[in-house]
Protein backbone atom coordinates (compact mmCIF):
# COMPACT_ATOMS: atom_id res chain seq x y z
CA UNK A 1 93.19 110.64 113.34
CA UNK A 2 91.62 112.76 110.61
CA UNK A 3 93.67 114.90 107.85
CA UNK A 4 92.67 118.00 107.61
CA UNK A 5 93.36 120.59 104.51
CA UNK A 6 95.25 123.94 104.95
CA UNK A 7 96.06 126.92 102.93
CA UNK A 8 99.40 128.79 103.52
CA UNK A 9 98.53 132.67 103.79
CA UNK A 10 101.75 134.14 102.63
CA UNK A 11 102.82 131.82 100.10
CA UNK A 12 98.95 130.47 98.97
CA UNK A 13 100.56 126.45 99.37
CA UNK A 14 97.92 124.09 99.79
CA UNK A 15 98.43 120.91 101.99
CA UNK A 16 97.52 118.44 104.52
CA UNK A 17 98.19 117.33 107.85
CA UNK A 18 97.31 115.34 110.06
CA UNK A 19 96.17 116.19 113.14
CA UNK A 20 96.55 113.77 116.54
CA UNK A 21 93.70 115.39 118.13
CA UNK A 22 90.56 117.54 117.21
CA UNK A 23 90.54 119.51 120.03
CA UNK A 24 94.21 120.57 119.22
CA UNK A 25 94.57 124.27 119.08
CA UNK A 26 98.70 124.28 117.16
CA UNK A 27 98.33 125.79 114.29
CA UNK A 28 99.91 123.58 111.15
CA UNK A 29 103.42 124.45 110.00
CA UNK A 30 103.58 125.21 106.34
CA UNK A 31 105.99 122.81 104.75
CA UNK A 32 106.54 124.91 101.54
CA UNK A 33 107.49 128.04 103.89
CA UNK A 34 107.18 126.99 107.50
CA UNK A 35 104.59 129.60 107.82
CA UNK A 36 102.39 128.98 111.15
CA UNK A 37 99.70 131.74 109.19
CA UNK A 38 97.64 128.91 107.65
CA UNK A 39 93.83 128.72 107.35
CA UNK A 40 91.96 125.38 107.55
CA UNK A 41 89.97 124.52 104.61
CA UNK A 42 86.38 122.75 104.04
CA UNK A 43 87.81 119.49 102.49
CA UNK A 44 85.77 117.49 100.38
CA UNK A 45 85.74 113.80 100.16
CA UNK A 46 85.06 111.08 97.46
CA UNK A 47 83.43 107.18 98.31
CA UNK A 48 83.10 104.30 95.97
CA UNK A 49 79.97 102.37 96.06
CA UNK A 50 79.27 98.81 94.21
CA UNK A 51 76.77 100.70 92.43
CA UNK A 52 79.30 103.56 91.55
CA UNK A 53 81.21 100.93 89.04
CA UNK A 54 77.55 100.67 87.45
CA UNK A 55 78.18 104.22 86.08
CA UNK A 56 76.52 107.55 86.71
CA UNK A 57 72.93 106.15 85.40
CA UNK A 58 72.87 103.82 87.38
CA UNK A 59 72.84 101.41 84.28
CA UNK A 60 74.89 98.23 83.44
CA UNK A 61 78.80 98.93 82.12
CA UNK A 62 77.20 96.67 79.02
CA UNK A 63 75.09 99.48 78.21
CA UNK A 64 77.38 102.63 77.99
CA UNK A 65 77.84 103.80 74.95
CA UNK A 66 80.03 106.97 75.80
CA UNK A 67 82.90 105.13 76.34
CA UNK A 68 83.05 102.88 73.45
CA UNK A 69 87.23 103.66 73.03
CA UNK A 70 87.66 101.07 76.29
CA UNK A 71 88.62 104.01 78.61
CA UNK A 72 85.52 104.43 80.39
CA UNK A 73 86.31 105.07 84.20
CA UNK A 74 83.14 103.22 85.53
CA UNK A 75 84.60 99.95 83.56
CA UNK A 76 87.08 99.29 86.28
CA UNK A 77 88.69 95.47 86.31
């Protein structure tokens, strides 16, 4: 059962909900206004690799040298 993303047309509220079926034609309530007038929106989507933790080079954690503080976010642990 996917999620899909949804913006509220009177009040702007962004949210998600998940829908049971693709081919379902009810449009999502909104639950900041209960507002049926809500738009579907392209969602985008974000996938960690083993060679994501490597950094965005591509190169060993050993050799970054932006993140020398200890707070780089490809260090992971």
């Amino acid at each position: 059962m996917p999620f899909y993303e949804y913006q509220c047309e009177p009040c702007g509220h962004r949210f998600e909900e998940l829908v049971r079926s693709i081919t379902s034609k009810v449009k999502a309530a909104c639950p900041s206004c209960g507002s049926k007038r809500t738009v579907q929106q392209l969602s985008v989507f974000a996938a960690q690799t083993a060679t994501a933790a490597a950094g965005p080079s591509g190169r060993a954690k050993a050799s970054c040298q932006t993140c020398s503080d200890g707070s780089c976010p490809y260090a992971g642990g």
